[in-house]
C-alpha atoms as a PDB file:
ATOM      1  CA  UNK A   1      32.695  22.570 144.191  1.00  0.00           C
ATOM      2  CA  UNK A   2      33.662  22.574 140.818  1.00  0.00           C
ATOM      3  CA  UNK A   3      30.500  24.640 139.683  1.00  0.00           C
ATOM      4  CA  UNK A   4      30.340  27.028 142.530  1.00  0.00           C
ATOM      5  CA  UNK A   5      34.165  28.318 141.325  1.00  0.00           C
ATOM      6  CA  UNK A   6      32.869  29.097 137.947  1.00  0.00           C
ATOM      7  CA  UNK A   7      30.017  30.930 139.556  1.00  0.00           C
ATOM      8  CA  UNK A   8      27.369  28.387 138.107  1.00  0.00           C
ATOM      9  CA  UNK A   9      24.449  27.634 140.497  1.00  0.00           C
ATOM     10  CA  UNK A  10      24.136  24.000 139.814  1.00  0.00           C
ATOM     11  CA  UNK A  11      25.908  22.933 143.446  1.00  0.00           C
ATOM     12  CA  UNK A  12      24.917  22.213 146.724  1.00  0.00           C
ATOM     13  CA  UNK A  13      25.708  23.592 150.092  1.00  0.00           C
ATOM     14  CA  UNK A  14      28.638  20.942 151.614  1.00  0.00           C
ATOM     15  CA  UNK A  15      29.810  22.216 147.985  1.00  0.00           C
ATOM     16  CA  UNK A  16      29.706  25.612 148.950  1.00  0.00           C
ATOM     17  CA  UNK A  17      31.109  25.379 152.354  1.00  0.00           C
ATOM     18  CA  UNK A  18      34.515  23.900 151.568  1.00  0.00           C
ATOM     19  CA  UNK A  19      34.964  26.112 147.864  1.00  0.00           C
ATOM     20  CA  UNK A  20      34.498  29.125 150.218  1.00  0.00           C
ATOM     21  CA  UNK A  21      37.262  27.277 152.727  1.00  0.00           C
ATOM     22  CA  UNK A  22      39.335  26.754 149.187  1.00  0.00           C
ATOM     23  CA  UNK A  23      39.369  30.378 148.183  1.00  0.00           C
ATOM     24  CA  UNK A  24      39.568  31.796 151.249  1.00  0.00           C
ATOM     25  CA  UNK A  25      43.011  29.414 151.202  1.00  0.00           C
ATOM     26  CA  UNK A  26      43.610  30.031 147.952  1.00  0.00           C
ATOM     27  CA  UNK A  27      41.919  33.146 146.386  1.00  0.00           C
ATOM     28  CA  UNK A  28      43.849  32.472 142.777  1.00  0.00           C
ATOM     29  CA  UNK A  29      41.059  28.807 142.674  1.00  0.00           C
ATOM     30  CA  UNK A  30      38.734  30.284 141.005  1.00  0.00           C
ATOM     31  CA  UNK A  31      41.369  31.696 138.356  1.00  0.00           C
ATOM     32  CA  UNK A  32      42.457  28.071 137.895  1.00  0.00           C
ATOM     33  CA  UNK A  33      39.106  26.199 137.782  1.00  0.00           C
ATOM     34  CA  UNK A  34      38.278  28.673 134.685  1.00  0.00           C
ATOM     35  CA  UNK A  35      41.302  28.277 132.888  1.00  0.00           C
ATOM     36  CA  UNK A  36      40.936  24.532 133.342  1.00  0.00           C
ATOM     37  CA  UNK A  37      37.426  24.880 131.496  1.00  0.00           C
ATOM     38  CA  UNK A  38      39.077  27.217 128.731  1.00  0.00           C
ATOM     39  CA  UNK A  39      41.532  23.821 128.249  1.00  0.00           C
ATOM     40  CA  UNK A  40      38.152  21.743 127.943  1.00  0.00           C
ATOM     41  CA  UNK A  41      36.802  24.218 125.167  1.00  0.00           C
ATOM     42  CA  UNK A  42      40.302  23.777 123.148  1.00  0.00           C
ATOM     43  CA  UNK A  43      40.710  20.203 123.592  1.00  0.00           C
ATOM     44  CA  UNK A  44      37.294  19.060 122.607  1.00  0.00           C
ATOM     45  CA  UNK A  45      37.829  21.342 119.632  1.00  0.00           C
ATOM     46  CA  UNK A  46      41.286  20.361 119.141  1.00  0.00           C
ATOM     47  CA  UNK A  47      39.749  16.365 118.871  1.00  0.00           C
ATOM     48  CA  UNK A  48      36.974  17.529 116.815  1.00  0.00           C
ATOM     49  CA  UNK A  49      38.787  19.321 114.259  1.00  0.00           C
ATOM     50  CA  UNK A  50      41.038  15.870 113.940  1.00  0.00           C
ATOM     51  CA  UNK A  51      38.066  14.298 112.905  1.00  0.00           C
ATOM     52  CA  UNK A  52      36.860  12.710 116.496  1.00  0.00           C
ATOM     53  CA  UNK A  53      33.023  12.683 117.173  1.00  0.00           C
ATOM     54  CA  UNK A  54      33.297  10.745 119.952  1.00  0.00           C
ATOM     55  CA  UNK A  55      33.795  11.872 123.570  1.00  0.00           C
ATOM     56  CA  UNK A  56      34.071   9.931 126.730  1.00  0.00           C
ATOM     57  CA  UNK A  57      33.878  12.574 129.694  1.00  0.00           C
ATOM     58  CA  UNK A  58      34.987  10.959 133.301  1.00  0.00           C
ATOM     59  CA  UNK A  59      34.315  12.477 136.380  1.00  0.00           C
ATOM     60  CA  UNK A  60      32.310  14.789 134.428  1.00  0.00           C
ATOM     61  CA  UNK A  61      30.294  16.312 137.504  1.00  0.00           C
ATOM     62  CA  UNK A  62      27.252  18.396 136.974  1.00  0.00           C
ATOM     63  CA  UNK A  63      27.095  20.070 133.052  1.00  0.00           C
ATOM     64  CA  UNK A  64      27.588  23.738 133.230  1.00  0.00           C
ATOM     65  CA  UNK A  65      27.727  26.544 130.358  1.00  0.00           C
ATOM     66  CA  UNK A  66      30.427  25.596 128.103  1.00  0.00           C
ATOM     67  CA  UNK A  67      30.562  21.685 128.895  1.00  0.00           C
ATOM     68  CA  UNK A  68      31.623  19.054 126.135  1.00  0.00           C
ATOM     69  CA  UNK A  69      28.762  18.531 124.228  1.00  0.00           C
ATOM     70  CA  UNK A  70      28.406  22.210 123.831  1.00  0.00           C
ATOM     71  CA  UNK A  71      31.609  22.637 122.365  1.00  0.00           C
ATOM     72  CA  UNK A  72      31.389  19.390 120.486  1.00  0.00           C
ATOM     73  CA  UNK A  73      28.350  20.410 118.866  1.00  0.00           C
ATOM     74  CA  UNK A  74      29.554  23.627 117.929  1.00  0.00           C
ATOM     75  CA  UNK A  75      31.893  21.669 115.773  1.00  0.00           C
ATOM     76  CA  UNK A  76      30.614  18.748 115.459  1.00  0.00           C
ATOM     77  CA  UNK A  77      27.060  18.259 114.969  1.00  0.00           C
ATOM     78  CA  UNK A  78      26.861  14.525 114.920  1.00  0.00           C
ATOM     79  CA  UNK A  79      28.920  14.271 117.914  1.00  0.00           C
ATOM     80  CA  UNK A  80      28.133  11.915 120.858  1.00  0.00           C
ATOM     81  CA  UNK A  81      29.158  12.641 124.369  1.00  0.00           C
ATOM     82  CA  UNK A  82      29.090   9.985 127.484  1.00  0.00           C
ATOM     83  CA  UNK A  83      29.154  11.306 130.834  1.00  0.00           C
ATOM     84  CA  UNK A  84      30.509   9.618 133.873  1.00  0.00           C
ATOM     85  CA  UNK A  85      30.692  10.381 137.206  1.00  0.00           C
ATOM     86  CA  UNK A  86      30.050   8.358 140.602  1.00  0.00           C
ATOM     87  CA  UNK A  87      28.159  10.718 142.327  1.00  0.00           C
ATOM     88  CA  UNK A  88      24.523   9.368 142.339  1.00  0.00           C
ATOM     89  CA  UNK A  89      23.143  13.352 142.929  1.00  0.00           C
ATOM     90  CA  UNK A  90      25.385  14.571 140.111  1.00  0.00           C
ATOM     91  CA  UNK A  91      24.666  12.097 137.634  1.00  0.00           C
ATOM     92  CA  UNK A  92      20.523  12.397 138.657  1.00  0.00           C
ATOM     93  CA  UNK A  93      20.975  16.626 138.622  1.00  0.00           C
ATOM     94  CA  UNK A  94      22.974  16.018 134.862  1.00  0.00           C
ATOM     95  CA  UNK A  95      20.071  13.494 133.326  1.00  0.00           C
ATOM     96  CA  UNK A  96      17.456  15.831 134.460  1.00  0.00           C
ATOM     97  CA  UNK A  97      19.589  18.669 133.059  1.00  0.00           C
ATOM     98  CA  UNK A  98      20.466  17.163 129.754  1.00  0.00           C
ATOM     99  CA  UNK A  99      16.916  15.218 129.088  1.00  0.00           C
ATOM    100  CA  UNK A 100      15.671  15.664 125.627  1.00  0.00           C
ATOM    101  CA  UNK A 101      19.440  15.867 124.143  1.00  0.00           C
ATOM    102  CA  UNK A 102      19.470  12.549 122.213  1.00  0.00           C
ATOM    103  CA  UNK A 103      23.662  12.416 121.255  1.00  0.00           C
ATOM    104  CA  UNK A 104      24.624  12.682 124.896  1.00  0.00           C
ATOM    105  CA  UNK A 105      23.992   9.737 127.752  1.00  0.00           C
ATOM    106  CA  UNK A 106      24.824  10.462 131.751  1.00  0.00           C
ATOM    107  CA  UNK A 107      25.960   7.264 133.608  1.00  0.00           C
ATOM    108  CA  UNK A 108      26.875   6.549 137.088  1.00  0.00           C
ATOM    109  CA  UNK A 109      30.115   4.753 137.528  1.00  0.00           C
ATOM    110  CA  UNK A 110      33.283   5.293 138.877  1.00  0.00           C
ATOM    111  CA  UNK A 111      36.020   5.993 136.831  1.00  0.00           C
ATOM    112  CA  UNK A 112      38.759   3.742 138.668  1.00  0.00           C
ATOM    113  CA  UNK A 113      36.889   0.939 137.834  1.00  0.00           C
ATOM    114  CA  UNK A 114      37.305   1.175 133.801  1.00  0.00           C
ATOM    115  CA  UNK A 115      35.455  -2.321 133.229  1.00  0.00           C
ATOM    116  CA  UNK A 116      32.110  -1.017 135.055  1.00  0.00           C
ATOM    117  CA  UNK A 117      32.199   2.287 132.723  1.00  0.00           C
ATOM    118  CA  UNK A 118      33.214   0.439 129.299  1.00  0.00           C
ATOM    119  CA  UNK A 119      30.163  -2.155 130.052  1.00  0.00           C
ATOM    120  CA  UNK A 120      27.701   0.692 130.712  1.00  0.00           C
ATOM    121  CA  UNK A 121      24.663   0.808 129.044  1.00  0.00           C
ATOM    122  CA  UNK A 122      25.140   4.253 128.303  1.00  0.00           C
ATOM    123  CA  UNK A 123      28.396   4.158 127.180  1.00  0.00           C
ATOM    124  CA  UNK A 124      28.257   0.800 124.875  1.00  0.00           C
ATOM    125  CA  UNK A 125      24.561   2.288 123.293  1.00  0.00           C
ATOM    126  CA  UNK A 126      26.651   5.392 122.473  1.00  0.00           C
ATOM    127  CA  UNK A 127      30.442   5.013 121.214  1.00  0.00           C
ATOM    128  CA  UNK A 128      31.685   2.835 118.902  1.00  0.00           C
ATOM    129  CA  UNK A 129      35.225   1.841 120.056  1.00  0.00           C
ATOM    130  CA  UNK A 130      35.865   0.398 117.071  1.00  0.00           C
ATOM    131  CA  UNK A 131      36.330   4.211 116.110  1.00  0.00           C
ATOM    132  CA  UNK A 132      38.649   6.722 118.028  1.00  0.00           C
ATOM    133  CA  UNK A 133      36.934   8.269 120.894  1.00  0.00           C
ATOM    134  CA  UNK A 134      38.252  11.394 123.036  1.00  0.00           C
ATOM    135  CA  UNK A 135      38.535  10.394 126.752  1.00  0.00           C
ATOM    136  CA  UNK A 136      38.737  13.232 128.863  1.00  0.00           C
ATOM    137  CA  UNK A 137      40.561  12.956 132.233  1.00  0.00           C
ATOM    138  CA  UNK A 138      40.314  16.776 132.859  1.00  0.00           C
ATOM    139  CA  UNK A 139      40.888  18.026 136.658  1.00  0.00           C
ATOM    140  CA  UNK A 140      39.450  14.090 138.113  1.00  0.00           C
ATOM    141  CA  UNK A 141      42.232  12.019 138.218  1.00  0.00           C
ATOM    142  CA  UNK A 142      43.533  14.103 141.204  1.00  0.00           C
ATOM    143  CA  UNK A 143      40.760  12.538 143.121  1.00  0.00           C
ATOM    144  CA  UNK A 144      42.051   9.001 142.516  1.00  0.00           C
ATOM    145  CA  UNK A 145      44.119   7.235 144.796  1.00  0.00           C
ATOM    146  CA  UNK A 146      47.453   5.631 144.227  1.00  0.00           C
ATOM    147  CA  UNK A 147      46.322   3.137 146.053  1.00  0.00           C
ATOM    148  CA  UNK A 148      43.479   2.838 143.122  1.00  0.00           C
ATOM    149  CA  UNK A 149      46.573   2.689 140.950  1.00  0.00           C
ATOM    150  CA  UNK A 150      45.869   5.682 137.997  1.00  0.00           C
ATOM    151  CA  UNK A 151      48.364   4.847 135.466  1.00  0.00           C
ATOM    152  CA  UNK A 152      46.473   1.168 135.704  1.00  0.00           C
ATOM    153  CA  UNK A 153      43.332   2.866 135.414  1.00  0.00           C
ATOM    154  CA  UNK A 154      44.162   5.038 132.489  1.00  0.00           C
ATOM    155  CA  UNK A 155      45.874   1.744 130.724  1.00  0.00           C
ATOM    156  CA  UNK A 156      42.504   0.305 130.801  1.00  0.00           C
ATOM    157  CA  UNK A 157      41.229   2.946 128.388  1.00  0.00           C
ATOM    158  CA  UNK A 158      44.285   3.040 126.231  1.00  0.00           C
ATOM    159  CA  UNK A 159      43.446  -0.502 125.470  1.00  0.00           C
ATOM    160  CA  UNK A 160      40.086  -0.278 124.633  1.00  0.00           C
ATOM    161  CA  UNK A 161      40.175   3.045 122.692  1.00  0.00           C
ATOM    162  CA  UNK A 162      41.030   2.374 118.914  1.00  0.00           C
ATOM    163  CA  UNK A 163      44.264   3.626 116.994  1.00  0.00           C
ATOM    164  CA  UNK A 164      43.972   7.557 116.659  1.00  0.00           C
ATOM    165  CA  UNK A 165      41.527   8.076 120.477  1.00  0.00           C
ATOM    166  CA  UNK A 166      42.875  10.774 122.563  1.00  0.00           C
ATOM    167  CA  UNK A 167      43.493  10.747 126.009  1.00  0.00           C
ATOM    168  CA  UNK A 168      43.345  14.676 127.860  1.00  0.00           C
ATOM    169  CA  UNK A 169      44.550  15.083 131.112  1.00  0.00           C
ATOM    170  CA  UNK A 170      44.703  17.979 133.712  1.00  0.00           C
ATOM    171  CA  UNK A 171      46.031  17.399 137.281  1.00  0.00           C
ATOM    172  CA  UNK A 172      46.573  19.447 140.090  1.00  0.00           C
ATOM    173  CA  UNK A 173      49.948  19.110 141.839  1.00  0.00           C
ATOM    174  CA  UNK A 174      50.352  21.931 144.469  1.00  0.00           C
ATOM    175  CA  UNK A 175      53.820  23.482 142.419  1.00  0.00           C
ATOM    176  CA  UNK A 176      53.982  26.840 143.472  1.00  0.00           C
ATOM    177  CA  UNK A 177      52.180  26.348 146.887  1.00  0.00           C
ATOM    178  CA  UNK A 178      54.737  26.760 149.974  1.00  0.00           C
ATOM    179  CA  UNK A 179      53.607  23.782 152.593  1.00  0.00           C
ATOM    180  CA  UNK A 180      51.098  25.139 154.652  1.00  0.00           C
ATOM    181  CA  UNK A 181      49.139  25.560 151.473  1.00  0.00           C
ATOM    182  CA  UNK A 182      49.244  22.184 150.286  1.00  0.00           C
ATOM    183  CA  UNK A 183      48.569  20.810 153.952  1.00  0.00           C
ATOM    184  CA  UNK A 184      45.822  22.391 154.304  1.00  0.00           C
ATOM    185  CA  UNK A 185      44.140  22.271 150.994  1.00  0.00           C
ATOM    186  CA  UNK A 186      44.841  18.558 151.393  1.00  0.00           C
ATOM    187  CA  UNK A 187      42.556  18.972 155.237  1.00  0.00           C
ATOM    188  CA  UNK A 188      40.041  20.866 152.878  1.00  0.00           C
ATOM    189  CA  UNK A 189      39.269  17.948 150.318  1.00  0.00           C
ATOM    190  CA  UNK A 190      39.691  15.274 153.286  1.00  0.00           C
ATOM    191  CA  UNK A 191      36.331  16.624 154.941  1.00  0.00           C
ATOM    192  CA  UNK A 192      34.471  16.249 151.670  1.00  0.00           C
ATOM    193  CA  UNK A 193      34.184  12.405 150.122  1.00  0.00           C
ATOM    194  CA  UNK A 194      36.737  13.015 147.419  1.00  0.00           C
ATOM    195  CA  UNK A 195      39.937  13.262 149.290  1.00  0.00           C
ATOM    196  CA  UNK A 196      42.904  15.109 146.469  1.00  0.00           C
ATOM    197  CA  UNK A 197      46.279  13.278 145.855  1.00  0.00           C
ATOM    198  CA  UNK A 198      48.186  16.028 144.312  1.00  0.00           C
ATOM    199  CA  UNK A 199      50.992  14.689 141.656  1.00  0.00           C
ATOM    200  CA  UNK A 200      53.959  16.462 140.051  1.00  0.00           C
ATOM    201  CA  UNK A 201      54.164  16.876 136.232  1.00  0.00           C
ATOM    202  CA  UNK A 202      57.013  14.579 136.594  1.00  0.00           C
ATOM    203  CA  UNK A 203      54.347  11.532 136.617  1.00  0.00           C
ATOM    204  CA  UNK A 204      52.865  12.718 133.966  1.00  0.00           C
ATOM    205  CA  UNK A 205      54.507  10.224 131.379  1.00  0.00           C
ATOM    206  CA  UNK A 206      53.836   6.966 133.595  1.00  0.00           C
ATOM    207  CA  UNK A 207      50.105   8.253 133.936  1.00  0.00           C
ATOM    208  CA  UNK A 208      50.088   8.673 129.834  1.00  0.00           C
ATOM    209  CA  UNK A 209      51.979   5.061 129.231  1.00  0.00           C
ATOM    210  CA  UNK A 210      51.290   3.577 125.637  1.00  0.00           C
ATOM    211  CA  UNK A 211      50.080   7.597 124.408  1.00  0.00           C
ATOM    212  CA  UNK A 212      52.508   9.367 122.556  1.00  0.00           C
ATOM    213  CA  UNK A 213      52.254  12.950 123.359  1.00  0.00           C
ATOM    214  CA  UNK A 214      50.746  15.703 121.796  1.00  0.00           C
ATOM    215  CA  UNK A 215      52.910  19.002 121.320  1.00  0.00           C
ATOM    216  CA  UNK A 216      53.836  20.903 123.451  1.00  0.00           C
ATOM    217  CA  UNK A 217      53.647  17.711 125.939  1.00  0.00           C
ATOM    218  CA  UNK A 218      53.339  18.463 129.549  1.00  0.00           C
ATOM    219  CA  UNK A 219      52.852  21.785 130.362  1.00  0.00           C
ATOM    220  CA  UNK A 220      50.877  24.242 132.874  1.00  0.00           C
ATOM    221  CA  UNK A 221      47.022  24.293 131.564  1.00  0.00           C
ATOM    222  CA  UNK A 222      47.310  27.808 130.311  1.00  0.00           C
ATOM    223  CA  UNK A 223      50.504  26.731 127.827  1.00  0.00           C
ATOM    224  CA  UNK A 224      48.125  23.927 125.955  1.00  0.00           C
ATOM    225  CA  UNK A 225      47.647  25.713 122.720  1.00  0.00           C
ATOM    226  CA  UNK A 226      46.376  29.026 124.132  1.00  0.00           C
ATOM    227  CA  UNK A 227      43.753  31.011 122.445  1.00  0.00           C
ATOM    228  CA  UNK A 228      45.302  34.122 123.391  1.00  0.00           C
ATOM    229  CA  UNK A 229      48.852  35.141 125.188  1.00  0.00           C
ATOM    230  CA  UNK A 230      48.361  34.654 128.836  1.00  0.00           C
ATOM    231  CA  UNK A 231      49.306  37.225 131.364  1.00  0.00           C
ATOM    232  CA  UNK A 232      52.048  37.139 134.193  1.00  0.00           C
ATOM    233  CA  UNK A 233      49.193  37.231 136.375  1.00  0.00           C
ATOM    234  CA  UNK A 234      47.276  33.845 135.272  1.00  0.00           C
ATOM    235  CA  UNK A 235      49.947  32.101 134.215  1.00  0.00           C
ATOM    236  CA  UNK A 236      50.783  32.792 138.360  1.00  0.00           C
ATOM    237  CA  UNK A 237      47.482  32.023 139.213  1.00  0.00           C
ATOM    238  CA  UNK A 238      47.543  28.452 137.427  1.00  0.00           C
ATOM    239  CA  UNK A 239      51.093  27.404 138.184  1.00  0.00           C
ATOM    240  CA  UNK A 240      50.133  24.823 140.504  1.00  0.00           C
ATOM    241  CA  UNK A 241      48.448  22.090 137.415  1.00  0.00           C
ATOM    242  CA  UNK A 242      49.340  20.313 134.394  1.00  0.00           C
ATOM    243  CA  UNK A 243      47.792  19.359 131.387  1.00  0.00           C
ATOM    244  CA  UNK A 244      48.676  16.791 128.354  1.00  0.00           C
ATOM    245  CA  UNK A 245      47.442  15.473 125.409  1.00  0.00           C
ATOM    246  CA  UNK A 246      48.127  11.827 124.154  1.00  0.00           C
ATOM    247  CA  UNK A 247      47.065  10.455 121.234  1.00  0.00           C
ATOM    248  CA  UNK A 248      47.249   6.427 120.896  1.00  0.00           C
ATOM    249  CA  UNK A 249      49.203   5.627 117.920  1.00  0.00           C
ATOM    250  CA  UNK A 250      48.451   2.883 115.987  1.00  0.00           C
ATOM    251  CA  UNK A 251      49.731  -1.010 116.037  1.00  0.00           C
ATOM    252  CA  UNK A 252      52.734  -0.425 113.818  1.00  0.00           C
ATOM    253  CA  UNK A 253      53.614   3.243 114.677  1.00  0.00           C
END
């Protein structure tokens, strides 16, 4: 779905049957999807300027125009980028896409299970976590249960990522939408196989335990270091997300 709303063509048709139920819900999606990828463009460059040539993308999906190792590269020659994602069609659509590109690896594992993705051939044959990495957690974690326990899931990568990794986060958590909005975006996602668990930005801090955040700390995607001032109208459009930026400090700071 995540494609279709930025008008890519790498999707499928169950994909394009419920984004078309989303906007027809929620016209403003499509706003929100983009502005999340603008956030991906100044985060990645935000880590690279800091020095970080190391990027650990979960849930990454299908690569579109403008993905990490775009952006990385831009900045970043010698950077190395790991995709993950746990959707065997994705990640076989993404290795076809990305063949040839010898700094970036696609591997198929699910995020909630942080052992199976640090293990991965594709991820230990890439990053060095001996060095600080940038793990992205950008518009995914919304698509893993509590029962699946997030905050545990994200403490898994704190521990492994050396002093000075980053941890980026953006979240939808239906603020803004009156009831029948969230109930039925909710019945949207449940017909597809990655049901949404919407949080507030009042979690934010238990999901970013043991990373002390970046300024300006929790705030709607759009406020993250902006490029440019953002209208009335997007900042509307948006309203319903957050996004932060942790960075993991080191053992006696």
């Amino acid at each position: 779905m995540y494609d279709y709303f930025l008008g890519g063509t790498q999707n499928f048709p169950a994909d394009r049957k419920a984004a078309e139920q989303q906007l027809t819900l929620l016209p403003a999606t499509r706003v929100g999807v983009r502005e999340n990828r603008a956030f991906l463009r100044r985060v990645v460059r935000y880590c690279a300027e800091r020095g970080i040539r190391q990027f650990l993308d979960l849930g990454s999906g299908i690569p579109t125009a403008g993905n990490v190792h775009e952006v990385a590269h831009q900045g970043r020659p010698d950077a190395v980028i790991a995709y993950v994602d746990h959707e065997p069609v994705a990640v076989a659509h993404a290795r076809r896409l990305l063949h040839g590109e010898e700094r970036v690896t696609v591997t198929q594992a699910d995020l909630s299970h942080p052992a199976d993705v640090l293990d991965a051939p594709g991820v230990t044959r890439l990053l060095d976590f001996d060095q600080p990495i940038a793990v992205l957690a950008l518009s995914v974690l919304h698509f893993v249960s509590d029962e699946a326990d997030p905050a545990g899931v994200l403490a898994a990568y704190q521990r492994a990522c050396a002093p000075g990794s980053v941890l980026a986060v953006s979240h939808a958590s239906g603020a803004g939408l009156s009831a029948t909005q969230v109930v039925e975006g909710l019945r949207i996602y449940d017909q597809t196989p990655t049901p949404l668990s919407l949080r507030p930005a009042e979690q934010a801090r238990e999901l970013l335990t043991g990373w002390s955040l970046i300024p300006p700390g929790v705030v709607p995607v759009v406020e993250w270091r902006p490029d440019f001032d953002v209208s009335e109208e997007v900042r509307s459009a948006v309203g319903n997300g957050w996004a932060a930026v942790g960075v993991k400090p080191s053992a006696s700071g």
